[in-house]
C-alpha atoms as a PDB file:
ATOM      1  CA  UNK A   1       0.000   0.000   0.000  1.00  0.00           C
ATOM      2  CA  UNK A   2       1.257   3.728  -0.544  1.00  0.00           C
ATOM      3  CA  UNK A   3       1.037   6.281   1.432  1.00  0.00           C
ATOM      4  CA  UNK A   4       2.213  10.441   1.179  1.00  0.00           C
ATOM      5  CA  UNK A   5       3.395  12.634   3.594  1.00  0.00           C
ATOM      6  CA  UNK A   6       3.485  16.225   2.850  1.00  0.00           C
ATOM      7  CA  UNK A   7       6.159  18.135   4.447  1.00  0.00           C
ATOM      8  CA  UNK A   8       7.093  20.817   2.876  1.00  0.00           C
ATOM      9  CA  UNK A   9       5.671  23.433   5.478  1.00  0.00           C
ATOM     10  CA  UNK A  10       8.551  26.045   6.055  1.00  0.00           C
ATOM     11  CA  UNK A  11       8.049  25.807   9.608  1.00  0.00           C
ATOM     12  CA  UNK A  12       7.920  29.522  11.081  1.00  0.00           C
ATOM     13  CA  UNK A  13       6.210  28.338  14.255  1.00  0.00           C
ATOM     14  CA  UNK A  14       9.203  26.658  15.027  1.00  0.00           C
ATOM     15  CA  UNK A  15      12.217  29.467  13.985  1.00  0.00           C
ATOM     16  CA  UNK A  16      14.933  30.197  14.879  1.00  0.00           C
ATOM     17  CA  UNK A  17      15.340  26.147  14.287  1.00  0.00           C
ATOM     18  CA  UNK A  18      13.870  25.927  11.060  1.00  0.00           C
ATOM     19  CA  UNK A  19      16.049  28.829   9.662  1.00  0.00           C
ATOM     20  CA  UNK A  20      18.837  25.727   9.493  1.00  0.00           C
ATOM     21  CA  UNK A  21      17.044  22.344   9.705  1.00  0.00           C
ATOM     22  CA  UNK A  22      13.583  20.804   8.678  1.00  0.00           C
ATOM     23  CA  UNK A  23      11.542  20.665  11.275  1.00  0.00           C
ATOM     24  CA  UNK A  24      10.880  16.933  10.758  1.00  0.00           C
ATOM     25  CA  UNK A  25      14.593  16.265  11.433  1.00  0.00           C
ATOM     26  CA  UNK A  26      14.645  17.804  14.917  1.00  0.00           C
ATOM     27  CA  UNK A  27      15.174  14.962  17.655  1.00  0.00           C
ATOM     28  CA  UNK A  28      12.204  13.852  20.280  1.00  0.00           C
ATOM     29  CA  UNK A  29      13.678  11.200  22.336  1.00  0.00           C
ATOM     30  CA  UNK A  30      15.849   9.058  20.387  1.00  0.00           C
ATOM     31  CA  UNK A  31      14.752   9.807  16.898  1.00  0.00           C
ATOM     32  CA  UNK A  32      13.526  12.225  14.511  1.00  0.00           C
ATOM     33  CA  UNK A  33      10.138  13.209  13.878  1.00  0.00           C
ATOM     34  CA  UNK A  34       9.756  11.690  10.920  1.00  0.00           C
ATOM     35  CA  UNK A  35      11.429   8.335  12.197  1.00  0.00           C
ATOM     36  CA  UNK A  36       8.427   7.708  14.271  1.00  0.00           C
ATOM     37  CA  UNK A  37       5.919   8.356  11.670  1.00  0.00           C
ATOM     38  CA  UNK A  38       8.133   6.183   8.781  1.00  0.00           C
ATOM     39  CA  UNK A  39       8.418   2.985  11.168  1.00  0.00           C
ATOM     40  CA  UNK A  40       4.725   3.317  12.357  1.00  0.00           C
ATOM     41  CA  UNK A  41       4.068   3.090   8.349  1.00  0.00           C
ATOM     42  CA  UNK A  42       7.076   0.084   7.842  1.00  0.00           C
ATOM     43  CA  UNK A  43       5.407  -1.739  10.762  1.00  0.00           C
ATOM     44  CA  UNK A  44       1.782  -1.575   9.059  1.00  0.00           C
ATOM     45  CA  UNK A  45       3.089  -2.914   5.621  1.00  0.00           C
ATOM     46  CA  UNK A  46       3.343   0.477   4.085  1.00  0.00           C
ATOM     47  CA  UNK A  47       5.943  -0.345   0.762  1.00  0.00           C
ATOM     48  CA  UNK A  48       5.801   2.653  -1.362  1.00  0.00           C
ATOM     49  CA  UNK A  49       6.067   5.913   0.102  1.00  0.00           C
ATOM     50  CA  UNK A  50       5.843   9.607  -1.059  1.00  0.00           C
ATOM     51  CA  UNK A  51       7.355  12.775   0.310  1.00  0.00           C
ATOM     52  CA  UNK A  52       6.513  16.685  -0.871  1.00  0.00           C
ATOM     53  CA  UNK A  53       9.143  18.237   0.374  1.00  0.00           C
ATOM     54  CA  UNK A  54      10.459  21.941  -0.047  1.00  0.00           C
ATOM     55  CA  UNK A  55      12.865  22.816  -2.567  1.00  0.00           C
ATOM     56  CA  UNK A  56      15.499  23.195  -0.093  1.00  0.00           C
ATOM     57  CA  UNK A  57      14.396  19.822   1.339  1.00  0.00           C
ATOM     58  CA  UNK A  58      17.777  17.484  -0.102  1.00  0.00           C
ATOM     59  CA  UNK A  59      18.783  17.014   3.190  1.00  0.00           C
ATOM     60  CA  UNK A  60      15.691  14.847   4.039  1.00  0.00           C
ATOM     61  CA  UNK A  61      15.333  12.595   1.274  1.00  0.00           C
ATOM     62  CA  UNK A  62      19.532  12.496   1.550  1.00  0.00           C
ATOM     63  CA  UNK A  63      18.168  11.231   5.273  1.00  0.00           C
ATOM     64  CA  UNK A  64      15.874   9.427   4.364  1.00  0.00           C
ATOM     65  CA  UNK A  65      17.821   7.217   1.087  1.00  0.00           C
ATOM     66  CA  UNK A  66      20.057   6.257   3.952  1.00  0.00           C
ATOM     67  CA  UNK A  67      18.098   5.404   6.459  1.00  0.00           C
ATOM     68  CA  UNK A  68      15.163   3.099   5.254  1.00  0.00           C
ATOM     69  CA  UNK A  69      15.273   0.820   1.820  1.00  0.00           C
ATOM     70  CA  UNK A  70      11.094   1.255   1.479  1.00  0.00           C
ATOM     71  CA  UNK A  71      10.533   2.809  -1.912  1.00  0.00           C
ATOM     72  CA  UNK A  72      11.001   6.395  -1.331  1.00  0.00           C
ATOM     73  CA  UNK A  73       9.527   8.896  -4.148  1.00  0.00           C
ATOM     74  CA  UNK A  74      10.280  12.939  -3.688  1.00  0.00           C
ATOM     75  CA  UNK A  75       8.359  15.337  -4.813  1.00  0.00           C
ATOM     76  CA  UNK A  76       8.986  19.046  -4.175  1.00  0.00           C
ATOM     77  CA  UNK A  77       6.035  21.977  -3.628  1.00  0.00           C
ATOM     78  CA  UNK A  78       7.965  25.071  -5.139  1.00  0.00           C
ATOM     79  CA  UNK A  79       5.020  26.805  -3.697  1.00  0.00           C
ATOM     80  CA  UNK A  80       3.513  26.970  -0.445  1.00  0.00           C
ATOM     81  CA  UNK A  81      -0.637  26.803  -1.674  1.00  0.00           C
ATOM     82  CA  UNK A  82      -1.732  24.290   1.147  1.00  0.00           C
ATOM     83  CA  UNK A  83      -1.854  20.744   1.621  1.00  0.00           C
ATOM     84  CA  UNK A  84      -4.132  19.734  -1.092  1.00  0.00           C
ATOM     85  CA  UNK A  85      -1.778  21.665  -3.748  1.00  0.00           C
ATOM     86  CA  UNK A  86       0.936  19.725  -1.951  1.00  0.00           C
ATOM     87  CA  UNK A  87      -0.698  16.911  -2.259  1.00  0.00           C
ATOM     88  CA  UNK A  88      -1.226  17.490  -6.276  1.00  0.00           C
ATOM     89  CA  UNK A  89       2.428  17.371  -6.646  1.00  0.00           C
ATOM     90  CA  UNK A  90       2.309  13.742  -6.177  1.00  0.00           C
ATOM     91  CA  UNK A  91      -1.139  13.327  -8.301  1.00  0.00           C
ATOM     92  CA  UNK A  92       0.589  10.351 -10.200  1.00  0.00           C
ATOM     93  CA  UNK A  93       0.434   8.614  -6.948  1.00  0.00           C
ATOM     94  CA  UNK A  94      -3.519   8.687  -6.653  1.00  0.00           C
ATOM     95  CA  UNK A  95      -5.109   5.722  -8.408  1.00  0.00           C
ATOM     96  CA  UNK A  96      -8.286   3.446  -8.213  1.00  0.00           C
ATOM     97  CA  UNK A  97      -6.178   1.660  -4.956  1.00  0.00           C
ATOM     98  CA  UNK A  98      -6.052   2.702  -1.216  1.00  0.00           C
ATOM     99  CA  UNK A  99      -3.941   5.677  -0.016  1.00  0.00           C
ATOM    100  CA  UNK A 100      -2.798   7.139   3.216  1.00  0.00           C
ATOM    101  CA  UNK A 101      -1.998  10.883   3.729  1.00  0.00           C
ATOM    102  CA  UNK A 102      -0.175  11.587   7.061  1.00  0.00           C
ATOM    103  CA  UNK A 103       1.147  14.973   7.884  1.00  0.00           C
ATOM    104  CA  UNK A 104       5.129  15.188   8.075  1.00  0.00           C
ATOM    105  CA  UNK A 105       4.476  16.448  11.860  1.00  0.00           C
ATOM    106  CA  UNK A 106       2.180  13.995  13.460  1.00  0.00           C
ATOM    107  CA  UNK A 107       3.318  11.756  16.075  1.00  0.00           C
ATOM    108  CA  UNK A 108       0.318   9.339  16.994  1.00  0.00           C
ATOM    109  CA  UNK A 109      -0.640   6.179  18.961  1.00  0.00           C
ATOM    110  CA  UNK A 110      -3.535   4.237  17.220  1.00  0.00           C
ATOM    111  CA  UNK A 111      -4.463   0.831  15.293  1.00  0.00           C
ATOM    112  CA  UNK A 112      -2.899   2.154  11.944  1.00  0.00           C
ATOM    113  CA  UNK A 113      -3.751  -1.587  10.431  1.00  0.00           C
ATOM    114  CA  UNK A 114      -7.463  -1.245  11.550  1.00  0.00           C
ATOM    115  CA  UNK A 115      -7.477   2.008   9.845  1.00  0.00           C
ATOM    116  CA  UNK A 116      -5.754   0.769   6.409  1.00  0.00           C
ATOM    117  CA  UNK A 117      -8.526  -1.829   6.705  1.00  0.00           C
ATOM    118  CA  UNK A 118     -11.136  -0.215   6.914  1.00  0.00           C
ATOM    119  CA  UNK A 119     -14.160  -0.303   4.675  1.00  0.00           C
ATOM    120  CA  UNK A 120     -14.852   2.991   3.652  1.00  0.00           C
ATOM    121  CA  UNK A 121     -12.537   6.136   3.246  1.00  0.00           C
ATOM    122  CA  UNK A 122     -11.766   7.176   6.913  1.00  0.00           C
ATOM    123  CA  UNK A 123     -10.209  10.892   8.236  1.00  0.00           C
ATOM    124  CA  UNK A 124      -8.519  10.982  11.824  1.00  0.00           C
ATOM    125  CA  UNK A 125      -9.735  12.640  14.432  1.00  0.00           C
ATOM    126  CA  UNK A 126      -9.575  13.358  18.409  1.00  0.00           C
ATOM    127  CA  UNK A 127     -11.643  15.925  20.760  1.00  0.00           C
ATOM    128  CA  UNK A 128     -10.168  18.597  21.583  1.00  0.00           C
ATOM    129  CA  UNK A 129     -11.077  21.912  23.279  1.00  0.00           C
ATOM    130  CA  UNK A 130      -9.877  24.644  20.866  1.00  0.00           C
ATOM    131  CA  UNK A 131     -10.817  22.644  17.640  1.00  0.00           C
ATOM    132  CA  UNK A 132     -10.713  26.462  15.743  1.00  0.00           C
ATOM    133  CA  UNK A 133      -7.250  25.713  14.954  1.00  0.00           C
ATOM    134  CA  UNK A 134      -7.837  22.927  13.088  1.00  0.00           C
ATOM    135  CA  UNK A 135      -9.937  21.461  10.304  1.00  0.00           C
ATOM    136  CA  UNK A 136     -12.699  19.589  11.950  1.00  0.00           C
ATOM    137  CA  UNK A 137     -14.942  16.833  11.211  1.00  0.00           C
ATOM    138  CA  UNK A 138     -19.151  16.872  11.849  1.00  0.00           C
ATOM    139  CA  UNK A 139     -20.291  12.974  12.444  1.00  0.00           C
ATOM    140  CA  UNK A 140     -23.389  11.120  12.908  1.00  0.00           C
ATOM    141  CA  UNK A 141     -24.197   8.678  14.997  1.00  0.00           C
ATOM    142  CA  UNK A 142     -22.641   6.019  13.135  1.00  0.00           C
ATOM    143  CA  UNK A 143     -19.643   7.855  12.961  1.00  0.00           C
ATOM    144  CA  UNK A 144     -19.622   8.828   9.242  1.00  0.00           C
ATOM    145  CA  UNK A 145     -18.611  12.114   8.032  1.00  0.00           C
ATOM    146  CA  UNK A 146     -21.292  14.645   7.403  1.00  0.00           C
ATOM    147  CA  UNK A 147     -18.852  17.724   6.988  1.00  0.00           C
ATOM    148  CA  UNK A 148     -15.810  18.929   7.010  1.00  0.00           C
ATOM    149  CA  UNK A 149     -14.389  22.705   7.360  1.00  0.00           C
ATOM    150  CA  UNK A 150     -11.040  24.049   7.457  1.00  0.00           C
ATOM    151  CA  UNK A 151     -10.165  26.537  10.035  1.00  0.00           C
ATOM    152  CA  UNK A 152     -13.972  27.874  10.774  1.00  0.00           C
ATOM    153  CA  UNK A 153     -14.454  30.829  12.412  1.00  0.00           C
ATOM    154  CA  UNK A 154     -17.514  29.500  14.773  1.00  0.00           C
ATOM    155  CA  UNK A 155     -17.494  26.298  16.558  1.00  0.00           C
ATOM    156  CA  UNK A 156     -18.813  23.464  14.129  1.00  0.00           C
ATOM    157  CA  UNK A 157     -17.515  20.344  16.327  1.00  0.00           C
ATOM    158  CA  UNK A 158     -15.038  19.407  19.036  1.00  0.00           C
ATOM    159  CA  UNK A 159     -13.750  16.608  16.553  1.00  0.00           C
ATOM    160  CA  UNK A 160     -10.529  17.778  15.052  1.00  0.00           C
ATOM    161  CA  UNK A 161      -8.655  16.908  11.738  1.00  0.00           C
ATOM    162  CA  UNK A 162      -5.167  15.787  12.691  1.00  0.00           C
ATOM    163  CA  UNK A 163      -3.260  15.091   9.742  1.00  0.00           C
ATOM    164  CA  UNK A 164      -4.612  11.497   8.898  1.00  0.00           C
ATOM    165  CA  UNK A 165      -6.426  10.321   5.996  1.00  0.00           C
ATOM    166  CA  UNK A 166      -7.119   7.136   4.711  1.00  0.00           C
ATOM    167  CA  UNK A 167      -8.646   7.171   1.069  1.00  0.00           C
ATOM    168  CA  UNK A 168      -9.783   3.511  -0.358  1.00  0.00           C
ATOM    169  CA  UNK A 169      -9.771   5.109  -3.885  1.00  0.00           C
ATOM    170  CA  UNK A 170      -6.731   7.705  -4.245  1.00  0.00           C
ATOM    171  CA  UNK A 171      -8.156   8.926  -7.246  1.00  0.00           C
ATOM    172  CA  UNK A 172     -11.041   9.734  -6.308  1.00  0.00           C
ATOM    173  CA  UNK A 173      -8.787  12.379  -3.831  1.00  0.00           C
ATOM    174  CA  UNK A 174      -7.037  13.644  -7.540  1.00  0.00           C
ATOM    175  CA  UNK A 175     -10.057  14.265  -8.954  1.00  0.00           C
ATOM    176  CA  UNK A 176     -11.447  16.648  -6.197  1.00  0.00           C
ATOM    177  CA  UNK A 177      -8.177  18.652  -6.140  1.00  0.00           C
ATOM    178  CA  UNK A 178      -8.009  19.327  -9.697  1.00  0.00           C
ATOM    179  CA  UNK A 179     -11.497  20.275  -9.035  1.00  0.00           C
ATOM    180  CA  UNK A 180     -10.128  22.874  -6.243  1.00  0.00           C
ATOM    181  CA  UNK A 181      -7.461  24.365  -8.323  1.00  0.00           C
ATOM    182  CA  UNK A 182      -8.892  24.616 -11.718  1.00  0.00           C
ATOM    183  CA  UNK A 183     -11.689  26.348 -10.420  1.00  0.00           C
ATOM    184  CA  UNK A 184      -9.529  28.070  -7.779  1.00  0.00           C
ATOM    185  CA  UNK A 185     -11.838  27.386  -4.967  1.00  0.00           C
ATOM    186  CA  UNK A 186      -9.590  28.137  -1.880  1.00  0.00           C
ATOM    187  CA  UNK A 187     -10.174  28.610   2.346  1.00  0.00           C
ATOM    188  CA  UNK A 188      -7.819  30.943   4.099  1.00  0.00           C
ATOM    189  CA  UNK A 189      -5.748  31.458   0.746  1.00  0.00           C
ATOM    190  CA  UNK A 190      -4.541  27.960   0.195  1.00  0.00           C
ATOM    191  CA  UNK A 191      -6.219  24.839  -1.384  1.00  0.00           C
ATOM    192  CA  UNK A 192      -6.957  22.980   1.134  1.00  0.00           C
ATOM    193  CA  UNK A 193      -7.596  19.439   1.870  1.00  0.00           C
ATOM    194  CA  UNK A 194     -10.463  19.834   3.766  1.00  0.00           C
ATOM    195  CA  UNK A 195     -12.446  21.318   0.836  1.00  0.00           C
ATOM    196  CA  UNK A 196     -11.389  18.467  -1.281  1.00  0.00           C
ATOM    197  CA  UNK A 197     -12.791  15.828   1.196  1.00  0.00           C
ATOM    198  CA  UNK A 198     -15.782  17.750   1.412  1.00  0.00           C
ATOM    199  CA  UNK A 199     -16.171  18.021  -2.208  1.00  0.00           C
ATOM    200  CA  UNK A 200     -15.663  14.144  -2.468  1.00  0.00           C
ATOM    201  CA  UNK A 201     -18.837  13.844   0.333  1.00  0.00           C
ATOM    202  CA  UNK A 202     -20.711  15.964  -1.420  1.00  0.00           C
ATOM    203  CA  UNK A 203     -20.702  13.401  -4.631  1.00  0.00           C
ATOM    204  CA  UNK A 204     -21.625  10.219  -2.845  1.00  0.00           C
ATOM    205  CA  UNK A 205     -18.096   9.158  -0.946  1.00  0.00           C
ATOM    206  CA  UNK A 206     -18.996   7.731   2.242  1.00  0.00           C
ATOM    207  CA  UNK A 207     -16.212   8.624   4.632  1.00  0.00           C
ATOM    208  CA  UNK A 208     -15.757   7.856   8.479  1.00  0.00           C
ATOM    209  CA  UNK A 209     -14.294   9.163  11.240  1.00  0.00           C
ATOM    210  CA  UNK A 210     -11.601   6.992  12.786  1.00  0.00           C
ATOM    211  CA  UNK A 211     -10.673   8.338  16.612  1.00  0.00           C
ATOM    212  CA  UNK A 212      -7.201   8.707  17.997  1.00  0.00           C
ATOM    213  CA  UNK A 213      -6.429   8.815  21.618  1.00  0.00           C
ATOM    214  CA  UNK A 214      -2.848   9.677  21.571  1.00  0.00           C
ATOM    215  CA  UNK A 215      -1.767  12.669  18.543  1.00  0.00           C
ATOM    216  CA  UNK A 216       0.548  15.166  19.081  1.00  0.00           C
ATOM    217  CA  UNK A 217       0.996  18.112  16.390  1.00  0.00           C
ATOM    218  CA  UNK A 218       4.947  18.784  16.269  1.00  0.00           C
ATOM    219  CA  UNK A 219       4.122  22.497  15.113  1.00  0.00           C
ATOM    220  CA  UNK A 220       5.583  24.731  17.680  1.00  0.00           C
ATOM    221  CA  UNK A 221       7.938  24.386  20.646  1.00  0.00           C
ATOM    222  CA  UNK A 222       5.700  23.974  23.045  1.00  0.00           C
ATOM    223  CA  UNK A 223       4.169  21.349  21.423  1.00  0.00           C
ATOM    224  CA  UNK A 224       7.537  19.475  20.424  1.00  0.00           C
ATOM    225  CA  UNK A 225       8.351  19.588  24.052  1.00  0.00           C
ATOM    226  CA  UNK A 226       5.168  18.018  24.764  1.00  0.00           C
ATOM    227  CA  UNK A 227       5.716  15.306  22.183  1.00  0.00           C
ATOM    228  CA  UNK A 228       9.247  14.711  23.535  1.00  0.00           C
ATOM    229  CA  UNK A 229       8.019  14.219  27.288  1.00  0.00           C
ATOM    230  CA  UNK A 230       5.650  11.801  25.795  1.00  0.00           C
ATOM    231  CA  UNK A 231       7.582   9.824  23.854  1.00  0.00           C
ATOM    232  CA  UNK A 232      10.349   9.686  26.669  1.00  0.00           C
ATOM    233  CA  UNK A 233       7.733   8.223  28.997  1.00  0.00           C
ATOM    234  CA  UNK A 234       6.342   5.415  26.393  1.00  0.00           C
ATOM    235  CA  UNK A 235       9.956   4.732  25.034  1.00  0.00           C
ATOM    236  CA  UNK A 236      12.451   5.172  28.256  1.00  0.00           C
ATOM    237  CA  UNK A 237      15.998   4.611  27.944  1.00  0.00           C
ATOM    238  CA  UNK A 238      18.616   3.930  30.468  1.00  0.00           C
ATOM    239  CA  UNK A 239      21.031   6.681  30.275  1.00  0.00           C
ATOM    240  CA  UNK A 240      25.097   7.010  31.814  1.00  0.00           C
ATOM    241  CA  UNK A 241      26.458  10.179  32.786  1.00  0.00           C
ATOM    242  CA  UNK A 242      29.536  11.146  35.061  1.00  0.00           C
ATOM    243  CA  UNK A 243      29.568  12.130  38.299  1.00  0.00           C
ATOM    244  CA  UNK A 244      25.932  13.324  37.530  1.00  0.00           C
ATOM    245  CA  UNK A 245      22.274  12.237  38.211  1.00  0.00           C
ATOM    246  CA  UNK A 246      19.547  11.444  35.891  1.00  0.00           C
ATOM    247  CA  UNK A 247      15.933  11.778  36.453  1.00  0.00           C
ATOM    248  CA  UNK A 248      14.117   9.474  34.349  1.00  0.00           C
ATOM    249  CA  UNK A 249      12.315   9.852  31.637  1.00  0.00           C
ATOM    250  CA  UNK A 250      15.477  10.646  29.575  1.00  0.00           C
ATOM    251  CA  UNK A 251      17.335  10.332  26.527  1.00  0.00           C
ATOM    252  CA  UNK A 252      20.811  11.185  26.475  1.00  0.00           C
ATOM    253  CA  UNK A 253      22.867   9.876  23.425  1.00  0.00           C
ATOM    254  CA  UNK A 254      25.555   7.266  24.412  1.00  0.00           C
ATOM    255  CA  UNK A 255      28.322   9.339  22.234  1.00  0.00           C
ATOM    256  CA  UNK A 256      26.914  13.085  24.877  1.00  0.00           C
ATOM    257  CA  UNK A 257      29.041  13.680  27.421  1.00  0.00           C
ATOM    258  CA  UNK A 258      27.640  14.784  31.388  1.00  0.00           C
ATOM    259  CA  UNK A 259      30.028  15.920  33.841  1.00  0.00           C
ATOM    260  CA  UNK A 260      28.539  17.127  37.246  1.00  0.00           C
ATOM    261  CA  UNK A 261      25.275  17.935  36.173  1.00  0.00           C
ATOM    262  CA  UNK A 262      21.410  17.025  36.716  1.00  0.00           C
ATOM    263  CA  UNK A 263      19.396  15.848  33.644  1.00  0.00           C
ATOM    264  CA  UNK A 264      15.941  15.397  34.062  1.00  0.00           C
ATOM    265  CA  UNK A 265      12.827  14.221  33.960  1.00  0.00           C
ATOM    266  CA  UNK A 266      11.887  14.554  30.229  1.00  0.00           C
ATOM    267  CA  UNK A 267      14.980  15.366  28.955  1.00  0.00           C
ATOM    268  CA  UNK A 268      16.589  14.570  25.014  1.00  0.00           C
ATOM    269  CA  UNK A 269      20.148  15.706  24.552  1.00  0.00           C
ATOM    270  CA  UNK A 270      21.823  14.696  21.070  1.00  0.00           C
ATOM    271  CA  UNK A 271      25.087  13.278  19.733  1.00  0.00           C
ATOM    272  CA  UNK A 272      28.634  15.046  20.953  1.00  0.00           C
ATOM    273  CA  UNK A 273      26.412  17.375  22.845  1.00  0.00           C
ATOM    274  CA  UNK A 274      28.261  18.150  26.053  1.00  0.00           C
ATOM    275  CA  UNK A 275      26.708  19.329  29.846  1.00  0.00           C
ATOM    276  CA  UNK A 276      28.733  20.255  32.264  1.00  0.00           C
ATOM    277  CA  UNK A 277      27.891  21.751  36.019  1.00  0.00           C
ATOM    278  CA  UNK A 278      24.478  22.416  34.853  1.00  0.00           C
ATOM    279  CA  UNK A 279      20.749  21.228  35.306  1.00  0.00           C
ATOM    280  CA  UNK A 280      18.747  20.659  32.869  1.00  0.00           C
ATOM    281  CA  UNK A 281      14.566  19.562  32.441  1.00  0.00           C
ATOM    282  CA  UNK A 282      11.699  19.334  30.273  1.00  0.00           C
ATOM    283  CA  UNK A 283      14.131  20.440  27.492  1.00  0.00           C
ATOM    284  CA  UNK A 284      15.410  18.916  24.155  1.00  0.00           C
ATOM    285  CA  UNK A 285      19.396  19.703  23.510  1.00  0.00           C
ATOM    286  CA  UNK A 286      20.679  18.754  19.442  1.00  0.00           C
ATOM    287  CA  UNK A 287      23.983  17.161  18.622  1.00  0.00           C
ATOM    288  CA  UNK A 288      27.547  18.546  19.291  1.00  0.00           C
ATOM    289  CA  UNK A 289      26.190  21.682  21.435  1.00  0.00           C
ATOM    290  CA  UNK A 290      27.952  22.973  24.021  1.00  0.00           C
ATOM    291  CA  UNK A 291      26.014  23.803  28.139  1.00  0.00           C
ATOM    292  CA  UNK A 292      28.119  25.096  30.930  1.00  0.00           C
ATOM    293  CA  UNK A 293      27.021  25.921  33.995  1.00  0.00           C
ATOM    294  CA  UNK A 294      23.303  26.864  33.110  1.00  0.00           C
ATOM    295  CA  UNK A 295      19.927  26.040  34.593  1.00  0.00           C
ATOM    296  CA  UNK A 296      17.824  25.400  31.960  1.00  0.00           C
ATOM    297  CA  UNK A 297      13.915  24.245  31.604  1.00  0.00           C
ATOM    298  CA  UNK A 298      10.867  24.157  28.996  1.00  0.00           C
ATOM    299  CA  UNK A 299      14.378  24.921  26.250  1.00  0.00           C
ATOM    300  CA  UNK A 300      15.186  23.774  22.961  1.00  0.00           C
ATOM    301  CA  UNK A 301      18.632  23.744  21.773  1.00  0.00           C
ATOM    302  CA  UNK A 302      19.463  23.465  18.310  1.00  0.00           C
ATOM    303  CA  UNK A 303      23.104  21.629  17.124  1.00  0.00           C
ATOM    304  CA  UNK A 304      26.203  23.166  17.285  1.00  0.00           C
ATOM    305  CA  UNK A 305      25.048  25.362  20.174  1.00  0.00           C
ATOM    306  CA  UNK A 306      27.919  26.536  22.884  1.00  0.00           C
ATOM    307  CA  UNK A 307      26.097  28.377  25.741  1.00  0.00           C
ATOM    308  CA  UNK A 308      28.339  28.548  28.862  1.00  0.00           C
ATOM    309  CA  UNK A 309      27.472  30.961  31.772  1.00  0.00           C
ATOM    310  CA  UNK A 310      29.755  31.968  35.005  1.00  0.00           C
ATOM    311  CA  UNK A 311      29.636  30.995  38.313  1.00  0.00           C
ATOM    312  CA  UNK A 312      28.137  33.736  40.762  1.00  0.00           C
ATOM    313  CA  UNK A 313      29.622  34.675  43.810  1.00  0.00           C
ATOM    314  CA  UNK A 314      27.761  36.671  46.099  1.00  0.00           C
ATOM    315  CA  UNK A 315      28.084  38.351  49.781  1.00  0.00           C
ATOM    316  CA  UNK A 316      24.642  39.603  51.195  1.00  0.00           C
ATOM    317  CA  UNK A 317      23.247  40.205  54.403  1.00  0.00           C
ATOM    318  CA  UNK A 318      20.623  39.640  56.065  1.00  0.00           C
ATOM    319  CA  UNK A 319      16.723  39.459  54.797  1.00  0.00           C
ATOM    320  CA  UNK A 320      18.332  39.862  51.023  1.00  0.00           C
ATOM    321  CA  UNK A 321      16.128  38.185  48.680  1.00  0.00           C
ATOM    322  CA  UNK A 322      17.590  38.032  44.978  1.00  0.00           C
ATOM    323  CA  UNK A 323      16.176  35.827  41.708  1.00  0.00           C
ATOM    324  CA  UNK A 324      18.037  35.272  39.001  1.00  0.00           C
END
């Protein structure tokens, strides 16, 4: 079965670290963003895979070619237009057979095999309390998809959108976007998948809604650090440090180096990345960066990093309260 993942988003939620890396690439836990989401599709007999990345985006299908031998195509979205343009770039993908769309940012827990079997055409969704940020879904009782809007403006249902759809005919999906852009029918400026699933309803498809317990949206920092304390607590690793102590959840690469410092809890730090004298929590640290006697919490790091701070030495008298 094939499946695309557009992820060509520039990523300004999550600058200054997007200004040098893809934001699929950054580290939560052990792995990469889009590690998780490419085993989760390996594991559930996914063969044929299809990227839309950026034009800029050699470094992840450079990643990707040597990381995993599924067949890998790359397509690139010159233009930003939304997710159903980006999805157009990979049009020769959509046939008469199944096809799974998963956003290049979603991290999720679910029965992905119960989805890809599923009778019908199926979206992902989970309640949520501020579903205006997101496309959302309108159900019956029997759970199938009465309507779909991108983004509105008034509440229309508590069931968000979050990046997963499952399409038993992928061209079906084609012909709804060419739809979209010939006729330039657009929502917030950008052709949007949303309106192409509601177009397909609107001619007969019959489309449920398949709920997911455990998503999280890798679009900003504070969500990233919310993934990563996740995905330290379902995926623990023992980690070794000198001198230092560790409180668990962690991940701290076997090649980073901690001298005299506390790590911990939910805590990634990357490759050659070295701590020393400093405490660290609830914070994600890349490869080959630098800490020195810092304190440092709710943080992200990027590689290459060399922050080192100075040791204080104070003499106060009495009653003196001081925060640093």
């Amino acid at each position: 079965m094939r499946a695309i993942i557009p992820a060509a988003g520039v990523g300004s939620r999550m600058r200054p670290h997007t200004y040098t890396t893809t934001k699929i690439l950054i580290k939560v836990g052990e792995k990469t963003i889009i590690d998780y989401i490419f085993e989760k599709l390996i594991t559930n007999g996914i063969d044929e895979i299809a990227m839309i990345l950026s034009p800029d985006g050699d470094r992840v299908k450079s990643y990707i070619k040597n990381r995993y031998s599924v067949k890998t195509k790359f397509f690139f979205q010159s233009e930003l237009k939304g997710i159903a343009h980006a999805v157009s770039m990979a049009s020769n993908e959509l046939n008469n057979e199944p096809v799974l769309i998963i956003l290049g940012d979603t991290i999720f827990e679910g029965d992905l095999k119960k989805l890809l079997e599923s009778e019908y055409s199926s979206l992902g969704v989970k309640e949520i309390e501020n579903p205006e940020k997101f496309g959302v879904a309108v159900v019956d009782d029997n759970d199938f998809v009465k309507r779909v809007e991108e983004k509105p403006d008034t509440f229309v249902s508590n069931l968000a959108l979050i990046g997963i759809y499952f399409f038993k005919n992928g061209a079906k999906l084609k012909n709804s976007i060419k739809y979209l852009i010939k006729n330039n029918i657009t929502t917030k400026g950008e052709y949007q998948i949303t309106d192409a699933i509601q177009n397909m309803i609107e001619n007969g498809e019959k489309i449920t809604a398949f709920k997911i317990e455990d998503w999280y949206d890798c679009g900003n920092p504070k969500n990233i650090l919310s993934t990563n304390r996740y995905i330290l607590t379902k995926y623990p690793k023992k980690s070794f440090t000198t001198n230092s102590a560790v409180i668990d959840p962690c991940y701290i690469s076997p090649n980073a180096e901690i001298i005299n410092s506390v790590i911990g809890p939910y805590v990634t730090i990357g490759d050659g990345t070295k701590v020393i004298n400093s405490i660290i929590k609830d914070s994600i640290v890349g490869e080959n960066s630098h800490i020195e006697y810092l304190i440092l919490k709710d943080s992200i790091i990027g590689n290459n990093a060399f922050i080192k701070s100075k040791e204080s030495s104070l003499n106060i008298g009495d009653t003196t309260k001081i925060t640093f």
